[in-house]
C-alpha atoms as a PDB file:
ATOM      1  CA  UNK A   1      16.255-117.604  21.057  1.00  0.00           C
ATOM      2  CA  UNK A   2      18.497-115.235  18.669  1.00  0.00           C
ATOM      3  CA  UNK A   3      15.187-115.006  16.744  1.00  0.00           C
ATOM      4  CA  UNK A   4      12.992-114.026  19.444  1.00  0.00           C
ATOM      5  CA  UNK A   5      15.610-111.499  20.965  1.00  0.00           C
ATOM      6  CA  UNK A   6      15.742-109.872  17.292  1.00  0.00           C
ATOM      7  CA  UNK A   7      11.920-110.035  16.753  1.00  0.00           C
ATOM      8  CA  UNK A   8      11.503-108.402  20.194  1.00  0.00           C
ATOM      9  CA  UNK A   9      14.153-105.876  19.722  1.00  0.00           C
ATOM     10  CA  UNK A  10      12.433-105.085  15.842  1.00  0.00           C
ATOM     11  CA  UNK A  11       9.090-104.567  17.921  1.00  0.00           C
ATOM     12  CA  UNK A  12      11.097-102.211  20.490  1.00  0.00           C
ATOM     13  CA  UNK A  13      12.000 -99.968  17.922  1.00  0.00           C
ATOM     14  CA  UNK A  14       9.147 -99.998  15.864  1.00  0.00           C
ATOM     15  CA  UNK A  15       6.998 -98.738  19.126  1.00  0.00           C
ATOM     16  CA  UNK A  16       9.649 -96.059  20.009  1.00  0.00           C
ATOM     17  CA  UNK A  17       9.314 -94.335  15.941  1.00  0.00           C
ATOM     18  CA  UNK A  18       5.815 -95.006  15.817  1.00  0.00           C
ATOM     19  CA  UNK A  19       5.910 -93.197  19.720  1.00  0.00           C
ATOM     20  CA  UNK A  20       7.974 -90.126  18.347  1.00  0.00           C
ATOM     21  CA  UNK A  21       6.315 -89.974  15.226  1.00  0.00           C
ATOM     22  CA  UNK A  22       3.235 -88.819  17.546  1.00  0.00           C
ATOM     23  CA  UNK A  23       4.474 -86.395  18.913  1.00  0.00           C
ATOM     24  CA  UNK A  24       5.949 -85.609  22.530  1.00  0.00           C
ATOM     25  CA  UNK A  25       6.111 -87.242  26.079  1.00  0.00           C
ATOM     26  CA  UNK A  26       4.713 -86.146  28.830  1.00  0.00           C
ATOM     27  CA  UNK A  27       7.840 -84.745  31.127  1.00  0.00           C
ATOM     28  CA  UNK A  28       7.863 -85.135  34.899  1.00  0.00           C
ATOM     29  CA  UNK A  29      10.529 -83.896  37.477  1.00  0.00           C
ATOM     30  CA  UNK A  30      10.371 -83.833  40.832  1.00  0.00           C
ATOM     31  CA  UNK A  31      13.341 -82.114  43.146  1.00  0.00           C
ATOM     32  CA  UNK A  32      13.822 -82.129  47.210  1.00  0.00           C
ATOM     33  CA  UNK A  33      15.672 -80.164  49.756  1.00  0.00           C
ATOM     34  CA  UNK A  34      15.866 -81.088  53.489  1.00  0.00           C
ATOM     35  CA  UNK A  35      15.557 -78.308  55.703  1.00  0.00           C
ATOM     36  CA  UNK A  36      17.222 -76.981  59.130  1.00  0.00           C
ATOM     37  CA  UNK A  37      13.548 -76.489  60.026  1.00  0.00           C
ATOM     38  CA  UNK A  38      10.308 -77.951  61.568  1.00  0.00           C
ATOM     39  CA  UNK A  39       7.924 -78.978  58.870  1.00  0.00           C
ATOM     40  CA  UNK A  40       5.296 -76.947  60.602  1.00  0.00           C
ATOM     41  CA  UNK A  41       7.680 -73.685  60.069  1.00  0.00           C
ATOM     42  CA  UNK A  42       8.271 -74.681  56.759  1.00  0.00           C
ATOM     43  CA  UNK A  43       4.586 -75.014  55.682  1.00  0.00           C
ATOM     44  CA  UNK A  44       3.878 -71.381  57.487  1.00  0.00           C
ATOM     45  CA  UNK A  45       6.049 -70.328  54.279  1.00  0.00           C
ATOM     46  CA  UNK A  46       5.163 -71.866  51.508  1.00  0.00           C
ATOM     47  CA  UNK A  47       1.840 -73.615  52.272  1.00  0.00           C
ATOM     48  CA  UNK A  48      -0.530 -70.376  51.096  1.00  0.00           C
ATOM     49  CA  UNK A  49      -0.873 -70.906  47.662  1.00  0.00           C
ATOM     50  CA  UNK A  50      -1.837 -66.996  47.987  1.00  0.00           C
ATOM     51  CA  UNK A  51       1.218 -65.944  48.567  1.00  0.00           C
ATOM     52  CA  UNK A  52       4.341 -67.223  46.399  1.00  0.00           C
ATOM     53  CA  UNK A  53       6.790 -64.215  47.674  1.00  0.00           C
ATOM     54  CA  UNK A  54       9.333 -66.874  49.336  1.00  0.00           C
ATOM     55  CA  UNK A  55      10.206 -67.921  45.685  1.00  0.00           C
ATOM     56  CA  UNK A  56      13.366 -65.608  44.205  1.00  0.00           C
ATOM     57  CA  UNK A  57      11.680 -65.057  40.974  1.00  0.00           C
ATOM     58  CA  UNK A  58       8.489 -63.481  41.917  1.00  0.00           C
ATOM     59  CA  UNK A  59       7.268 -59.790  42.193  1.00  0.00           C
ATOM     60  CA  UNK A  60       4.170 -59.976  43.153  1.00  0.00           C
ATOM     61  CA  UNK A  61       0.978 -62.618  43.187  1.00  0.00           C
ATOM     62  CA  UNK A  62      -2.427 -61.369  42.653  1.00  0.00           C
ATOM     63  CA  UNK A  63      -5.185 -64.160  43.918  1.00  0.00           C
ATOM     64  CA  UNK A  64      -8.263 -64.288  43.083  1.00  0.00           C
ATOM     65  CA  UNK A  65     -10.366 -66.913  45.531  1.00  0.00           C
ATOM     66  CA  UNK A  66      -9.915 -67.739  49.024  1.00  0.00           C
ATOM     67  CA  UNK A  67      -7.524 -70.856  48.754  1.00  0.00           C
ATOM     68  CA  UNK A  68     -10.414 -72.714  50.451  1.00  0.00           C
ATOM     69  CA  UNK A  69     -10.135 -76.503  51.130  1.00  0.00           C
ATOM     70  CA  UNK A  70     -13.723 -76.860  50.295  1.00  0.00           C
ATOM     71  CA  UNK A  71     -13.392 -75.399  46.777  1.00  0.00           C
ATOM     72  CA  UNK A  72      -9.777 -75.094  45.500  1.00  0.00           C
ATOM     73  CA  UNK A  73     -10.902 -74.999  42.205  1.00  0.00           C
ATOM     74  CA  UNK A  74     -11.846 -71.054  43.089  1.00  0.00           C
ATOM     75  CA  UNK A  75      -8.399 -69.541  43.566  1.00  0.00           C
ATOM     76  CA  UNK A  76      -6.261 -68.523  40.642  1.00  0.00           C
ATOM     77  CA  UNK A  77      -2.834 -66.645  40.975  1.00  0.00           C
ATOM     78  CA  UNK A  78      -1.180 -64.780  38.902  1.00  0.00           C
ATOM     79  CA  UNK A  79       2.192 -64.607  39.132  1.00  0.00           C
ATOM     80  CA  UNK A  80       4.110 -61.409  38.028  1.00  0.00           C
ATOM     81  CA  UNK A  81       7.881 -62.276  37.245  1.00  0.00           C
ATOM     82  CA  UNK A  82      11.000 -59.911  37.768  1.00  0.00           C
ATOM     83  CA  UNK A  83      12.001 -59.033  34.618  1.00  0.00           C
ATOM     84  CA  UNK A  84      13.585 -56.520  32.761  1.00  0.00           C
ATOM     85  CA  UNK A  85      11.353 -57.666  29.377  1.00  0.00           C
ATOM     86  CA  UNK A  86       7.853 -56.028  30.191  1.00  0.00           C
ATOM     87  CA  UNK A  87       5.656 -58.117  33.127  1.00  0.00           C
ATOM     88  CA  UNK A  88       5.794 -61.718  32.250  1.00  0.00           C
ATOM     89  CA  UNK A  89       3.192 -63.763  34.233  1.00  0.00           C
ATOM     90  CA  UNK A  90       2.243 -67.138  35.144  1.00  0.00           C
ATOM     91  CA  UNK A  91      -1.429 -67.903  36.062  1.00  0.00           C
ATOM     92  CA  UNK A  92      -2.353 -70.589  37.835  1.00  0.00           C
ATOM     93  CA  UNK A  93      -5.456 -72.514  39.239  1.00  0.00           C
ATOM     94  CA  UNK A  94      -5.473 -74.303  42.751  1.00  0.00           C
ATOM     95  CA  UNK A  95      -6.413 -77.798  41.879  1.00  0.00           C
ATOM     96  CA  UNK A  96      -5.977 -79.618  45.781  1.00  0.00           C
ATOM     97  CA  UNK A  97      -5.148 -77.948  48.836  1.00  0.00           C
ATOM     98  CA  UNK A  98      -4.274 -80.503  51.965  1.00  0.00           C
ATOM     99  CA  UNK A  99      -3.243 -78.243  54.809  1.00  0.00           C
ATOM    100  CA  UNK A 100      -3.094 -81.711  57.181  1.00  0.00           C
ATOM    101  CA  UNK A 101      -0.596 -83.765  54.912  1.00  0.00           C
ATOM    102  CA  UNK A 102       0.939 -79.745  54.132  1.00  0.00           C
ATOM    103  CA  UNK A 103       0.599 -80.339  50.259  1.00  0.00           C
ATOM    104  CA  UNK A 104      -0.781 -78.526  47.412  1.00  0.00           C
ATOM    105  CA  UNK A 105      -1.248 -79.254  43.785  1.00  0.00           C
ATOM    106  CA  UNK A 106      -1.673 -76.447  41.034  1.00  0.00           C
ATOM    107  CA  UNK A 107      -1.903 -76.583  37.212  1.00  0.00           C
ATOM    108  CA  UNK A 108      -0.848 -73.498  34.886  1.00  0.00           C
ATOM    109  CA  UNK A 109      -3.825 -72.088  32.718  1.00  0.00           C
ATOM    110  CA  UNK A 110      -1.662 -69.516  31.013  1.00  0.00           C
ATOM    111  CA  UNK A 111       2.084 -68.902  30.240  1.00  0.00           C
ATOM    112  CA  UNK A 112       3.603 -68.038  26.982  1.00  0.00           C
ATOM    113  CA  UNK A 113       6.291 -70.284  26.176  1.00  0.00           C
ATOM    114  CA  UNK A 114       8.412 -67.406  25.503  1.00  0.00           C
ATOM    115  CA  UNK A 115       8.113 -66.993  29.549  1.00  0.00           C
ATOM    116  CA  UNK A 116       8.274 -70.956  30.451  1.00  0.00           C
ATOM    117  CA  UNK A 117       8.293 -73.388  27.641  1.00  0.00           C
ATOM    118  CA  UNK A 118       5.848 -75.605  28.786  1.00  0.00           C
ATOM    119  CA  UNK A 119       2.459 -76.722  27.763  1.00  0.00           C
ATOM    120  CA  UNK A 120      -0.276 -78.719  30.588  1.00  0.00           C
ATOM    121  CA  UNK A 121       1.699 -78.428  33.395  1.00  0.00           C
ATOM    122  CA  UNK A 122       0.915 -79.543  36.696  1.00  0.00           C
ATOM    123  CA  UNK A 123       2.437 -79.246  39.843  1.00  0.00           C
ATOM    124  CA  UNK A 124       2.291 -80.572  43.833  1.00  0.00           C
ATOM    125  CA  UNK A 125       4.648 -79.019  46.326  1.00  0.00           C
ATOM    126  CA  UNK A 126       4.745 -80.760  49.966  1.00  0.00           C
ATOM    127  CA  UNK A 127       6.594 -80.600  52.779  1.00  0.00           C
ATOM    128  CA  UNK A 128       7.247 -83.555  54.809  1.00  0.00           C
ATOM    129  CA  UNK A 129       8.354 -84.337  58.398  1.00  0.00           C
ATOM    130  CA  UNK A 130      11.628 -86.454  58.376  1.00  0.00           C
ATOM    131  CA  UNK A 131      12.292 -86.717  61.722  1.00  0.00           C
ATOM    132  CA  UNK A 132      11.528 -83.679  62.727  1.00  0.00           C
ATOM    133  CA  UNK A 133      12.958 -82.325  59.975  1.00  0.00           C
ATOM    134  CA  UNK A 134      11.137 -80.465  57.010  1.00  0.00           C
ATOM    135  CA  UNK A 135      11.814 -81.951  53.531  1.00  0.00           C
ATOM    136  CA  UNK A 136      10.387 -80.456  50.592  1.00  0.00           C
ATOM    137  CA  UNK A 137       9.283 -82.012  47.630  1.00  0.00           C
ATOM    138  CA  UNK A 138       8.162 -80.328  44.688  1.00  0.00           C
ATOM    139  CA  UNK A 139       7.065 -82.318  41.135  1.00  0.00           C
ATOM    140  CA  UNK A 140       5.462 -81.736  38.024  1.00  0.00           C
ATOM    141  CA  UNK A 141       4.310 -83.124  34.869  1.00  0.00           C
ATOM    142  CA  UNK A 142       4.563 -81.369  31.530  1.00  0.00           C
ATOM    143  CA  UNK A 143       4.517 -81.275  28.020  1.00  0.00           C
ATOM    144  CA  UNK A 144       7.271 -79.249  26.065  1.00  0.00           C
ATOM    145  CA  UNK A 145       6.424 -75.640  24.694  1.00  0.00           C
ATOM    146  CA  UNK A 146       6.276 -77.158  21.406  1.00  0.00           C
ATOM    147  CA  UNK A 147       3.675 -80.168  20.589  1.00  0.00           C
ATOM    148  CA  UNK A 148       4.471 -81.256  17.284  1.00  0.00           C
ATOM    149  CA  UNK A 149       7.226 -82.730  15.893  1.00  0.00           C
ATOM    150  CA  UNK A 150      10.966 -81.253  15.300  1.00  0.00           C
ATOM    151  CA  UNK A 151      10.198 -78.446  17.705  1.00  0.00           C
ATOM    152  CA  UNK A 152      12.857 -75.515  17.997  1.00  0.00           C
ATOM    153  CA  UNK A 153      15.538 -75.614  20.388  1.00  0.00           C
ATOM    154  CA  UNK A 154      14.009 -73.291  22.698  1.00  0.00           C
ATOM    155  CA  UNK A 155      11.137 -75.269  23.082  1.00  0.00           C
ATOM    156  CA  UNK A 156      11.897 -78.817  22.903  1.00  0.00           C
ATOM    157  CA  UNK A 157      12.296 -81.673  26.001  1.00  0.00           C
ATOM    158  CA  UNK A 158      16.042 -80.209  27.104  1.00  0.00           C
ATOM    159  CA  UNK A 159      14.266 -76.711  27.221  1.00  0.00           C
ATOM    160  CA  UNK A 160      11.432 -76.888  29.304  1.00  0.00           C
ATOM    161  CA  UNK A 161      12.864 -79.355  31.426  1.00  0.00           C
ATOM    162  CA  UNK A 162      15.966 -77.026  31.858  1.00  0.00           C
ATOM    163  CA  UNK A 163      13.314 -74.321  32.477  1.00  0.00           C
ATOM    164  CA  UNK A 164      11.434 -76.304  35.573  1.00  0.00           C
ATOM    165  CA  UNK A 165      14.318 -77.503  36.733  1.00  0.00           C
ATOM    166  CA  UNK A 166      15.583 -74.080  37.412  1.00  0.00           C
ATOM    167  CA  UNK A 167      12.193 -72.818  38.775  1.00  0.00           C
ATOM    168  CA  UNK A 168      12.144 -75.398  41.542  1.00  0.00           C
ATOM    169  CA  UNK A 169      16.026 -75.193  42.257  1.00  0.00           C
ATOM    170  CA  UNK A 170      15.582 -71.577  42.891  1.00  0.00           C
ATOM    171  CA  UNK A 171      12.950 -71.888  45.270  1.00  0.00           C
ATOM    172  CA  UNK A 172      14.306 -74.753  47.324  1.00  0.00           C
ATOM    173  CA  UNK A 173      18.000 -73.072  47.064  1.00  0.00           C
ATOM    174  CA  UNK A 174      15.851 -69.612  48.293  1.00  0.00           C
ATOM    175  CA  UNK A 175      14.033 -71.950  51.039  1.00  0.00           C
ATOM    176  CA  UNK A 176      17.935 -73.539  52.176  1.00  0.00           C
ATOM    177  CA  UNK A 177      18.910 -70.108  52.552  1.00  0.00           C
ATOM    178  CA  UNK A 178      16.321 -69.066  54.792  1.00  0.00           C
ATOM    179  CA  UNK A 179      15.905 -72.176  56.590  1.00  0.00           C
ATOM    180  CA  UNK A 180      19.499 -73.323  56.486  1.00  0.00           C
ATOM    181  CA  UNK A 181      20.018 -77.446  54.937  1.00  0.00           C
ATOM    182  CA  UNK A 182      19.708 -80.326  57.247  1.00  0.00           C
ATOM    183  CA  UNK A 183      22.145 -82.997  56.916  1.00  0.00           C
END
C-alpha cells in the first residue's frame, strides 16, 4: 500500500511539472451579487450588450451590429476606459445573446495587456430570478497576459486574475449601489 501511495504520489507530481512546464492554465472566475431588485429591472440595465454605461469604468461604448439574437456574432463593442493614460479600449464580440434566460456571453478580440492582462477571454453575465429577487452572475475564462513560462509579475495568474476580479466587483458593487443588496 506504502508503495502504491508513493508511486501514485511520484505520478502526481510528475503530471503537475510536466503541466507547468507547458505553459499556463486556463483561469476561470465567476462572482455574484443579489439585488434589491426584480430580475426583469435588472436585465433592463445590463442586458444590452450595446450599452455597458452601468459599469463604473466605462466612458463610452461604440457598437457596431444590432445585438441581434439571430446573429450575435455581428455586434462588436468597443469599450473606451476612463483613464488618465491616453484612451485604453476593450473590444469585444457578442458570441450568445438569450434575452429569455436574460444572459449573454462575449469574448475579447483585442486588449493590450498593459490595459487587462489577459489573453482568450470569455465571458457570460446573467441575471437570475431568486425569488423574486435579481441575482447576478458574471464568469469568465482566461488565460494570463503572458503565455509562456516565468511570465512577469504584471502578467502572471495573481495579475490577471486580480485584474477580472476587480472588473466584475466594480460592476456588481456599481449595480448594489443602484439597486440596493438583497439579503
Amino acid at each position: 500500500m506504502k508503495r502504491f501511495l508513493a508511486l501514485t504520489l511520484g505520478a502526481t507530481l510528475a503530471l503537475a511539472g510536466a503541466a507547468h512546464a507547458h505553459g499556463p492554465v486556463r483561469l476561470k472566475l465567476e462572482l455574484d451579487q443579489k439585488l434589491n431588485a426584480t430580475p426583469d429591472e435588472v436585465w433592463a440595465a445590463i442586458g444590452k450588450f450595446e450599452d455597458m454605461g452601468w459599469h463604473p469604468a466605462i466612458a463610452k461604448t461604440e457598437i457596431t451590429g444590432d445585438g441581434s439574437v439571430d446573429k450575435p456574432e455581428k455586434s462588436t463593442r468597443i469599450l473606451h476606459l476612463k483613464s488618465d493614460a491616453g484612451d485604453p479600449t476593450i473590444t469585444e464580440v457578442l458570441s450568445k445573446i438569450q434575452p429569455d434566460k436574460r444572459c449573454y456571453s462575449y469574448r475579447i478580440e483585442a486588449v493590450e495587456v498593459s490595459v487587462l492582462p489577459v489573453t482568450n477571454y470569455a465571458s457570460t453575465i446573467c441575471v437570475k430570478d431568486e425569488g423574486g429577487k435579481a441575482t447576478v452572475a458574471w464568469r469568465g475564462g482566461f488565460y494570463r497576459g503572458f503565455p509562456n513560462n516565468e511570465p512577469p509579475p504584471d502578467q502572471n495568474d495573481e495579475a490577471a486574475i486580480a485584474a477580472v476580479t476587480g472588473i466584475y466587483q466594480a460592476g456588481l458593487d456599481a449595480l448594489a449601489e443602484r439597486f440596493g443588496k438583497a439579503e
